[in-house]
N, C-alpha and C. Protein backbone atom coordinates (compact mmCIF):
# COMPACT_ATOMS: atom_id res chain seq x y z
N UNK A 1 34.37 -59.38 -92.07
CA UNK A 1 33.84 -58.23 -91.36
C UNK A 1 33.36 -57.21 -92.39
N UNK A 2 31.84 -57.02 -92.89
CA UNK A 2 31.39 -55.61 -93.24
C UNK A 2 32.21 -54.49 -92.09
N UNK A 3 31.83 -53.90 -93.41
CA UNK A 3 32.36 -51.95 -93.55
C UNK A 3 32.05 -51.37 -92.66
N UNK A 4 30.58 -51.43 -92.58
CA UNK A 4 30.02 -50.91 -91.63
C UNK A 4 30.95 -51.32 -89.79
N UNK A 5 30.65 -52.53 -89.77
CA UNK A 5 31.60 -53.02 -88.30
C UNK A 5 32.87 -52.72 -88.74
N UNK A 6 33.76 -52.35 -89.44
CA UNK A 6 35.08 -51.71 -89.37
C UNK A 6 35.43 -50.45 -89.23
N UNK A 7 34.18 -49.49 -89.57
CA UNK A 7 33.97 -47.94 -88.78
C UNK A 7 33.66 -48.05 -87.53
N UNK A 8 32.69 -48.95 -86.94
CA UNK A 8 32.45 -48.73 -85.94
C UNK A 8 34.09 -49.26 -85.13
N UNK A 9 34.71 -50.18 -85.10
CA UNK A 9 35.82 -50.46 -84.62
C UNK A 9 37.09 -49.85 -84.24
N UNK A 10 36.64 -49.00 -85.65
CA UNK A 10 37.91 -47.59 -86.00
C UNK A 10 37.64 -46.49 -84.90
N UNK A 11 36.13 -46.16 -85.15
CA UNK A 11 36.20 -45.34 -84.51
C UNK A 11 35.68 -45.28 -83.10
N UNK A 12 35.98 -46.35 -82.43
CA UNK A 12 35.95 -46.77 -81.30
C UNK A 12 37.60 -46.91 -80.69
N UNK A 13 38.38 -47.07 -81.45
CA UNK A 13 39.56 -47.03 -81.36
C UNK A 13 40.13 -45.86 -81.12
N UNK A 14 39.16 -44.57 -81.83
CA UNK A 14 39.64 -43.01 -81.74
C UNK A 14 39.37 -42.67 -80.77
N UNK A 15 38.53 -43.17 -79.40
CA UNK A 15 37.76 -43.06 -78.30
C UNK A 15 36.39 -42.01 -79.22
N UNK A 16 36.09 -42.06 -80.01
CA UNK A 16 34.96 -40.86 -80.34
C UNK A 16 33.71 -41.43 -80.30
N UNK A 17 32.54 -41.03 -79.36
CA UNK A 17 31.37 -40.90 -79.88
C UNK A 17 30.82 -41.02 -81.25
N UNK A 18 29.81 -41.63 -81.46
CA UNK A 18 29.02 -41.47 -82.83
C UNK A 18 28.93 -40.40 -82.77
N UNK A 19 28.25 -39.39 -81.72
CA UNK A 19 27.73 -37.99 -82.06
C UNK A 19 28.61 -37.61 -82.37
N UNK A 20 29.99 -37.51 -82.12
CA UNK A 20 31.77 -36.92 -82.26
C UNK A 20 31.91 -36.81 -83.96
N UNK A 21 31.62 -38.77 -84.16
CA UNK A 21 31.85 -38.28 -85.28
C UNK A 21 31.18 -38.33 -86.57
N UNK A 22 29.88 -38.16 -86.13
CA UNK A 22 28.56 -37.44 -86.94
C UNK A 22 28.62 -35.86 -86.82
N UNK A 23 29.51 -35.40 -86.48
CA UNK A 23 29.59 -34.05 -85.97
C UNK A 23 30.81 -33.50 -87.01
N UNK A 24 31.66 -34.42 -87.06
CA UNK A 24 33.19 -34.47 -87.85
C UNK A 24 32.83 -34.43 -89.49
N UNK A 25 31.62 -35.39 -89.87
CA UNK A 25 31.20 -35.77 -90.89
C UNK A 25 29.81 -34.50 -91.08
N UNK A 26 29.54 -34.45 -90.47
CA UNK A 26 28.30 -33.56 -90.55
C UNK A 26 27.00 -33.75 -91.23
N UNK A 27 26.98 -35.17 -90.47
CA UNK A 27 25.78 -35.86 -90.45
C UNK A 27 25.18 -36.15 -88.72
N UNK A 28 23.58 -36.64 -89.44
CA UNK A 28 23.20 -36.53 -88.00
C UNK A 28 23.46 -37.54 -87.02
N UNK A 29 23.25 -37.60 -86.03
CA UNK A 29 24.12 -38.73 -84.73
C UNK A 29 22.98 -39.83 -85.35
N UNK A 30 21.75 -39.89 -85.87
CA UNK A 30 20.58 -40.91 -86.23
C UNK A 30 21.17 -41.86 -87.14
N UNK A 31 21.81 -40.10 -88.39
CA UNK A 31 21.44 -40.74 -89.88
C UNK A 31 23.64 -41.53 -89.50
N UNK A 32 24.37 -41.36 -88.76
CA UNK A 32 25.85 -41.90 -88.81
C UNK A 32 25.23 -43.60 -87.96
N UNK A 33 24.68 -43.30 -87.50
CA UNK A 33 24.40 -44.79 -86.62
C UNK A 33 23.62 -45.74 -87.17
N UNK A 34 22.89 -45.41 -88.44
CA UNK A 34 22.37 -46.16 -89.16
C UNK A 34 23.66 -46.58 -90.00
N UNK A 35 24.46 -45.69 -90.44
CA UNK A 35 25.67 -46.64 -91.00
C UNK A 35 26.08 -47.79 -89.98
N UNK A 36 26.67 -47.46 -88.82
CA UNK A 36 27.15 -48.02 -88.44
C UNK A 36 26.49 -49.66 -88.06
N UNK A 37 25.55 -49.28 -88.01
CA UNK A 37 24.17 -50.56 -87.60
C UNK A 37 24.26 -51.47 -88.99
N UNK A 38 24.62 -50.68 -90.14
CA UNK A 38 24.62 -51.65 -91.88
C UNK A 38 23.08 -51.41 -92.08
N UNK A 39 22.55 -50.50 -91.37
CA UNK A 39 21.17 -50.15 -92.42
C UNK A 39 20.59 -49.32 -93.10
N UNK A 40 21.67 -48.30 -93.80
CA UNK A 40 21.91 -47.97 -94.93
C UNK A 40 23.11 -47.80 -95.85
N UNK A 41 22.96 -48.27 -97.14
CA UNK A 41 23.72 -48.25 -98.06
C UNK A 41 24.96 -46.69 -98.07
N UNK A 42 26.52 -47.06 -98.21
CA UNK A 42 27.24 -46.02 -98.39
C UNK A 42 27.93 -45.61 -99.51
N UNK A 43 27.92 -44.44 -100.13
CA UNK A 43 28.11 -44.57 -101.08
C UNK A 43 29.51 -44.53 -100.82
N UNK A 44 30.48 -44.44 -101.78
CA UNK A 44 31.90 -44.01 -102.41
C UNK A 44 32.54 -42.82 -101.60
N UNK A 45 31.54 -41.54 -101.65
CA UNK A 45 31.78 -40.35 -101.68
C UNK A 45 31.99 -40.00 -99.84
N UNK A 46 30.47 -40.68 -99.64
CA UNK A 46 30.81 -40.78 -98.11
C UNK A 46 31.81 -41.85 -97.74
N UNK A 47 31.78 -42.65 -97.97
CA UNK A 47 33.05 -43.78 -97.50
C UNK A 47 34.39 -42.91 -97.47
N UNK A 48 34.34 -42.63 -98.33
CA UNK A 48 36.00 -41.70 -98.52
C UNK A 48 35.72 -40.18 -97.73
N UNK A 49 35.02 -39.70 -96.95
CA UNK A 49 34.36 -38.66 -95.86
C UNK A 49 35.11 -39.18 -94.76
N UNK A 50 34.22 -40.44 -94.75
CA UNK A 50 34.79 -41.01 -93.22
C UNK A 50 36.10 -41.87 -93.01
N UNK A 51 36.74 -42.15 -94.47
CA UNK A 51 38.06 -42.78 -93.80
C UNK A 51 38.85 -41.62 -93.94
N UNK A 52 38.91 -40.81 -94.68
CA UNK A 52 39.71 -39.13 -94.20
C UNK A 52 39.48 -38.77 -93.02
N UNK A 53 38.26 -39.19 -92.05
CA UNK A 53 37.99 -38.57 -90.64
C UNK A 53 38.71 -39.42 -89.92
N UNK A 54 38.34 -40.75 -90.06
CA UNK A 54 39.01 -41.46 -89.14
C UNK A 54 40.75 -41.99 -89.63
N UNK A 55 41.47 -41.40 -90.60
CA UNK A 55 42.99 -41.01 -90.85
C UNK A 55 43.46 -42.12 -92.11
N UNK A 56 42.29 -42.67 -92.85
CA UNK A 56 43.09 -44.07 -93.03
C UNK A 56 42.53 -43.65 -94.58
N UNK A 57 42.99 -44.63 -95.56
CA UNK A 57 42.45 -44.56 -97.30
C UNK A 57 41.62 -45.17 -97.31
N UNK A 58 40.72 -44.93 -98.33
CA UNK A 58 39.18 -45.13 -98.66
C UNK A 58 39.71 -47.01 -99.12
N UNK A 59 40.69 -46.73 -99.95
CA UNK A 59 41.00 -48.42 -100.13
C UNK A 59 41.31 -49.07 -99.21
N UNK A 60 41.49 -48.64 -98.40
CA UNK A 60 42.19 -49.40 -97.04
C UNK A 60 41.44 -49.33 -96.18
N UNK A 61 39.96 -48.69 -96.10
CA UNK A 61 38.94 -49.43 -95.47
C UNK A 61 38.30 -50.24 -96.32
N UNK A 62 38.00 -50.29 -97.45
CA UNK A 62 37.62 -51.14 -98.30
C UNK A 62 38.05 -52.93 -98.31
N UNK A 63 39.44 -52.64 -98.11
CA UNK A 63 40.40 -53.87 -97.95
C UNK A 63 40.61 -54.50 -96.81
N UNK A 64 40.02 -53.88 -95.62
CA UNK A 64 40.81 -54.33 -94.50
C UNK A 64 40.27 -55.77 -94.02
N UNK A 65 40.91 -56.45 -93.72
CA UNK A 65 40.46 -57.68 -93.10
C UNK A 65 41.05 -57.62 -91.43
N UNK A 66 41.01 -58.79 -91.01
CA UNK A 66 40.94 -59.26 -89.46
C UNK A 66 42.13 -58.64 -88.93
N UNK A 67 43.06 -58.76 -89.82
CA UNK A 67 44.81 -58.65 -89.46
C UNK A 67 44.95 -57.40 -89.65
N UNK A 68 44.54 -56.75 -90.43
CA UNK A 68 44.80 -54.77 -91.10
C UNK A 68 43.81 -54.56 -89.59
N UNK A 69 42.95 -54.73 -89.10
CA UNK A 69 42.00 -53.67 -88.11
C UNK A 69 42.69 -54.12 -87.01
N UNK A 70 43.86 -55.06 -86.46
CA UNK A 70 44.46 -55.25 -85.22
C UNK A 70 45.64 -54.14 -85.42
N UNK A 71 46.51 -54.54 -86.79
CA UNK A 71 47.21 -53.50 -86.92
C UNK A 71 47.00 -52.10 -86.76
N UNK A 72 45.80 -51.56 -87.24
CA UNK A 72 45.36 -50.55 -87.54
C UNK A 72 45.18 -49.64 -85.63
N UNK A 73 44.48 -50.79 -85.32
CA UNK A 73 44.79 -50.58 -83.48
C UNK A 73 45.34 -50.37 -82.99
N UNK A 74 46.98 -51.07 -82.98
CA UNK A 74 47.93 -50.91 -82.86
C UNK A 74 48.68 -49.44 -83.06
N UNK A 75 48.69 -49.24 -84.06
CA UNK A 75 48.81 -47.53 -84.71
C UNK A 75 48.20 -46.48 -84.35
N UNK A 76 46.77 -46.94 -83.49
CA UNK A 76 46.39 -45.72 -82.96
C UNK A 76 47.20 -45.23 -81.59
N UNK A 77 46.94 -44.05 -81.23
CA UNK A 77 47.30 -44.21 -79.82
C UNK A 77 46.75 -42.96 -79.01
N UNK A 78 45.47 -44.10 -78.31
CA UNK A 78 44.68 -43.64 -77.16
C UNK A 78 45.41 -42.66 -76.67
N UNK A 79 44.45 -41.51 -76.03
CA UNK A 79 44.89 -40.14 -75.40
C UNK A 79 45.31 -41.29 -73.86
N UNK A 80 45.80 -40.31 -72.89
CA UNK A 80 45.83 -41.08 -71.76
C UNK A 80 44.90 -41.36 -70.87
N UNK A 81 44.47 -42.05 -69.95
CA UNK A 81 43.73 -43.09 -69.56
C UNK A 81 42.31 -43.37 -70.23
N UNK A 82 42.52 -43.33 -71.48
CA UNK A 82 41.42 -43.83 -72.65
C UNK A 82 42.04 -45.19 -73.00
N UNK A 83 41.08 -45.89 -73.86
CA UNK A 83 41.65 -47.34 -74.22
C UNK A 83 40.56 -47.87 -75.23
N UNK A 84 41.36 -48.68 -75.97
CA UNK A 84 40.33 -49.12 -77.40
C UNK A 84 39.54 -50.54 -77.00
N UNK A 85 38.43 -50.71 -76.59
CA UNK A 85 37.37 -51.74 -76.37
C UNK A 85 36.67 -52.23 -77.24
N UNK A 86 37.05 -53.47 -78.13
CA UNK A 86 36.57 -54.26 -78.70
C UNK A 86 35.73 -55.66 -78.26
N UNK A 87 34.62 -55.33 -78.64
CA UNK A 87 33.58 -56.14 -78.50
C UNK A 87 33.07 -57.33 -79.08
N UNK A 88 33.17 -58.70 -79.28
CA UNK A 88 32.86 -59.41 -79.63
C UNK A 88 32.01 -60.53 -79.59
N UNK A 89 31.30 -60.95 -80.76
CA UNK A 89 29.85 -61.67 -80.26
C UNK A 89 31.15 -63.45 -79.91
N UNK A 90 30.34 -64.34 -78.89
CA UNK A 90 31.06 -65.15 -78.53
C UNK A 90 31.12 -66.12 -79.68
N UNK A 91 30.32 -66.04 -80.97
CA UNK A 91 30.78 -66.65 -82.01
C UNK A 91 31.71 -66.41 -82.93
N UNK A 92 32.43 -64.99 -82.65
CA UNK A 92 33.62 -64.54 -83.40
C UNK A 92 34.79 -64.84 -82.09
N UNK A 93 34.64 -64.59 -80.73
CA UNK A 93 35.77 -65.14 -79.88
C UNK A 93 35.70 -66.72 -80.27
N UNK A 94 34.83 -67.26 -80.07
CA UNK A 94 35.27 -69.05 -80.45
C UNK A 94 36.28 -69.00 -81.82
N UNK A 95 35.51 -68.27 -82.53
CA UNK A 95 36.25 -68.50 -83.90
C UNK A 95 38.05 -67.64 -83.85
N UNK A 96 38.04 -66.72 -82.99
CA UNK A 96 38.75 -66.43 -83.53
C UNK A 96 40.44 -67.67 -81.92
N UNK A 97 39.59 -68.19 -80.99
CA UNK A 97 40.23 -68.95 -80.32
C UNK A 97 40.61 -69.73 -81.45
N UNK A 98 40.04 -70.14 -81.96
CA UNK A 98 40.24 -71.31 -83.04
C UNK A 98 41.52 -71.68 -84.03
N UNK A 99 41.32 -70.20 -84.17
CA UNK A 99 42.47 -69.43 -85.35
C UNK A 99 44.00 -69.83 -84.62
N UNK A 100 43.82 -68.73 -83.09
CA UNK A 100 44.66 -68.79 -82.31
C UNK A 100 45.03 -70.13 -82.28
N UNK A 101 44.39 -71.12 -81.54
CA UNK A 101 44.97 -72.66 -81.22
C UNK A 101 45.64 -73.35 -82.49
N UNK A 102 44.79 -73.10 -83.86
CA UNK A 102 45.61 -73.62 -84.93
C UNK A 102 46.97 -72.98 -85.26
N UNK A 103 47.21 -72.19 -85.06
CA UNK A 103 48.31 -71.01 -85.20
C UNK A 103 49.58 -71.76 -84.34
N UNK A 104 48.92 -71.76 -82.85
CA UNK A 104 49.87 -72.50 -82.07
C UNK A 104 50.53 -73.86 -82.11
N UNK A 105 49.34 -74.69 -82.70
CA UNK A 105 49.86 -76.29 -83.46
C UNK A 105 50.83 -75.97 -84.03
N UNK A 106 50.63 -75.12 -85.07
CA UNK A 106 51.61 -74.86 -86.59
C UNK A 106 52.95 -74.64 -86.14
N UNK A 107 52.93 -73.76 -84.73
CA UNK A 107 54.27 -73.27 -83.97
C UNK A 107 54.89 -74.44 -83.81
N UNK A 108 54.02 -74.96 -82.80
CA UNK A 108 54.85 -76.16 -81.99
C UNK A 108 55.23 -76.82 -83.30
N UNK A 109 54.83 -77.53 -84.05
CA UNK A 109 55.32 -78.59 -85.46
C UNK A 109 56.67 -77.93 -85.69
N UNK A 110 56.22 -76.43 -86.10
CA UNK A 110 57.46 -75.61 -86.26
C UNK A 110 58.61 -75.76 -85.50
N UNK A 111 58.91 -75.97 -84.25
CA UNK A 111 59.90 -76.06 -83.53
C UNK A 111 60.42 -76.81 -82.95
N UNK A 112 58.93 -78.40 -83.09
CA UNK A 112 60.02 -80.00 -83.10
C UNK A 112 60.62 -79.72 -84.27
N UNK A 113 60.52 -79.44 -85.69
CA UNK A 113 60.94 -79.70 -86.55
C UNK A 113 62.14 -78.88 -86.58
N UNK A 114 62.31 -77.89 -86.12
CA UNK A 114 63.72 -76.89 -85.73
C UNK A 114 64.81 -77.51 -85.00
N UNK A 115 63.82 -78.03 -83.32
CA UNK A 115 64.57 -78.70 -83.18
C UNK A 115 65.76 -79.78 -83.65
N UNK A 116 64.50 -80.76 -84.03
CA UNK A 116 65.21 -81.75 -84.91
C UNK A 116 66.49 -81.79 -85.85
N UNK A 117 66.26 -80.29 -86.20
CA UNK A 117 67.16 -80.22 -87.11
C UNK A 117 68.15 -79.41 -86.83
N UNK A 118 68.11 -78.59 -85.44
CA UNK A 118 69.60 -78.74 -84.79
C UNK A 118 69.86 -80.13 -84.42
N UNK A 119 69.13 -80.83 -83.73
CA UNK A 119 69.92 -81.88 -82.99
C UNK A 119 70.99 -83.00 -84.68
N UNK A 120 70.55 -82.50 -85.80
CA UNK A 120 71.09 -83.15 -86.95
C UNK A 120 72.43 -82.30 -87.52
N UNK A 121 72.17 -81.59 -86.83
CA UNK A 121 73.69 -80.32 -87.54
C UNK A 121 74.60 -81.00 -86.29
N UNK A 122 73.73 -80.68 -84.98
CA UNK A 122 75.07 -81.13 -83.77
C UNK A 122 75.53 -82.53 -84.45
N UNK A 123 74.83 -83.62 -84.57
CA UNK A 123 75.26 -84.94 -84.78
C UNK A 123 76.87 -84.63 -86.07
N UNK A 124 75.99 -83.90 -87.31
CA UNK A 124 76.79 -83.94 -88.02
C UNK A 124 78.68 -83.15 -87.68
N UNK A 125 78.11 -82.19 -86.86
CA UNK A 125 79.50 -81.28 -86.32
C UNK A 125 80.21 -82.15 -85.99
N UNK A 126 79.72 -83.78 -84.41
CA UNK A 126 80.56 -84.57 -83.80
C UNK A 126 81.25 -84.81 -84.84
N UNK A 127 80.26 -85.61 -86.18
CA UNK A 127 81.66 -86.39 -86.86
C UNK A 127 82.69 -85.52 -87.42
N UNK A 128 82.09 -84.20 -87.85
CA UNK A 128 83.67 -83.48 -88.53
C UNK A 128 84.28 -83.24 -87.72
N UNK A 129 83.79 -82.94 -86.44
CA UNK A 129 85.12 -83.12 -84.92
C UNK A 129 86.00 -84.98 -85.37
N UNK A 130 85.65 -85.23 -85.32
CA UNK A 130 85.87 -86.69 -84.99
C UNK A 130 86.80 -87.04 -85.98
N UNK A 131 86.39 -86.75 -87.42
CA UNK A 131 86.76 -86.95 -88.64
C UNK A 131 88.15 -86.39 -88.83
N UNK A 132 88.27 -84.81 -88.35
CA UNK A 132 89.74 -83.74 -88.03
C UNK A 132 90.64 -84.86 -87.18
N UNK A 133 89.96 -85.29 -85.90
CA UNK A 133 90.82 -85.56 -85.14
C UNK A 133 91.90 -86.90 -85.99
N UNK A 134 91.10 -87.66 -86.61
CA UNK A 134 91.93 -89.09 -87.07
C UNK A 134 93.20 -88.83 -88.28
């Protein structure tokens, strides 16, 4: 995910308007939506503008990947009956189903193999039952 789509996410998460927060930044609602669109270059100076607006470190929009901007969601918290609407093209929902379903394989493996390995402790308990008793 570009920078650009992780402001817009953020601050869609704040419930704010572009104009809101082209207004915050004190830039124009044109020249903030061309960021947000990725069609113009940001520097440093503004980057670190707008992650002070929207609450977070300039490195930590820099860094964020898939897992930091759910978290990051998470942490906000919508005024009341507002709500954070994320939008996705159906080639990032496939992909990210994808993620999901492999995730869930990994579980399940995870928990025959748990299983399994209670049902090997019980086995082993019978015999030290068994073993006491003789």
């Amino acid at each position: 995910m570009q920078v650009h789509e992780k402001i817009k996410i953020m601050r869609l998460c704040k419930d704010w308007s572009q104009e809101e927060m082209a207004e915050k930044l004190g830039y124009s609602p044109n020249g903030y939506a061309k960021i947000e669109r990725g069609e113009t270059d940001i520097k440093v100076d503004k980057l670190g503008k707008i992650a002070e607006a929207l609450g977070v470190e300039l490195q930590q929009l820099l860094n964020l990947n898939d897992k930091n901007i759910f978290n990051i969601i998470d942490n906000f918290s919508p005024q009341e009956g507002s709500s954070c609407n994320i939008y996705l093209t159906e080639s990032q929902c496939v992909h990210e189903l994808e993620k999901a379903r492999l995730l869930l394989q990994e579980r399940d493996k995870e928990v025959g193999y748990l299983k399994r390995e209670v049902e090997h402790l019980n086995e082993l308990v019978a015999l030290l039952k068994n073993n006491q008793k003789i």
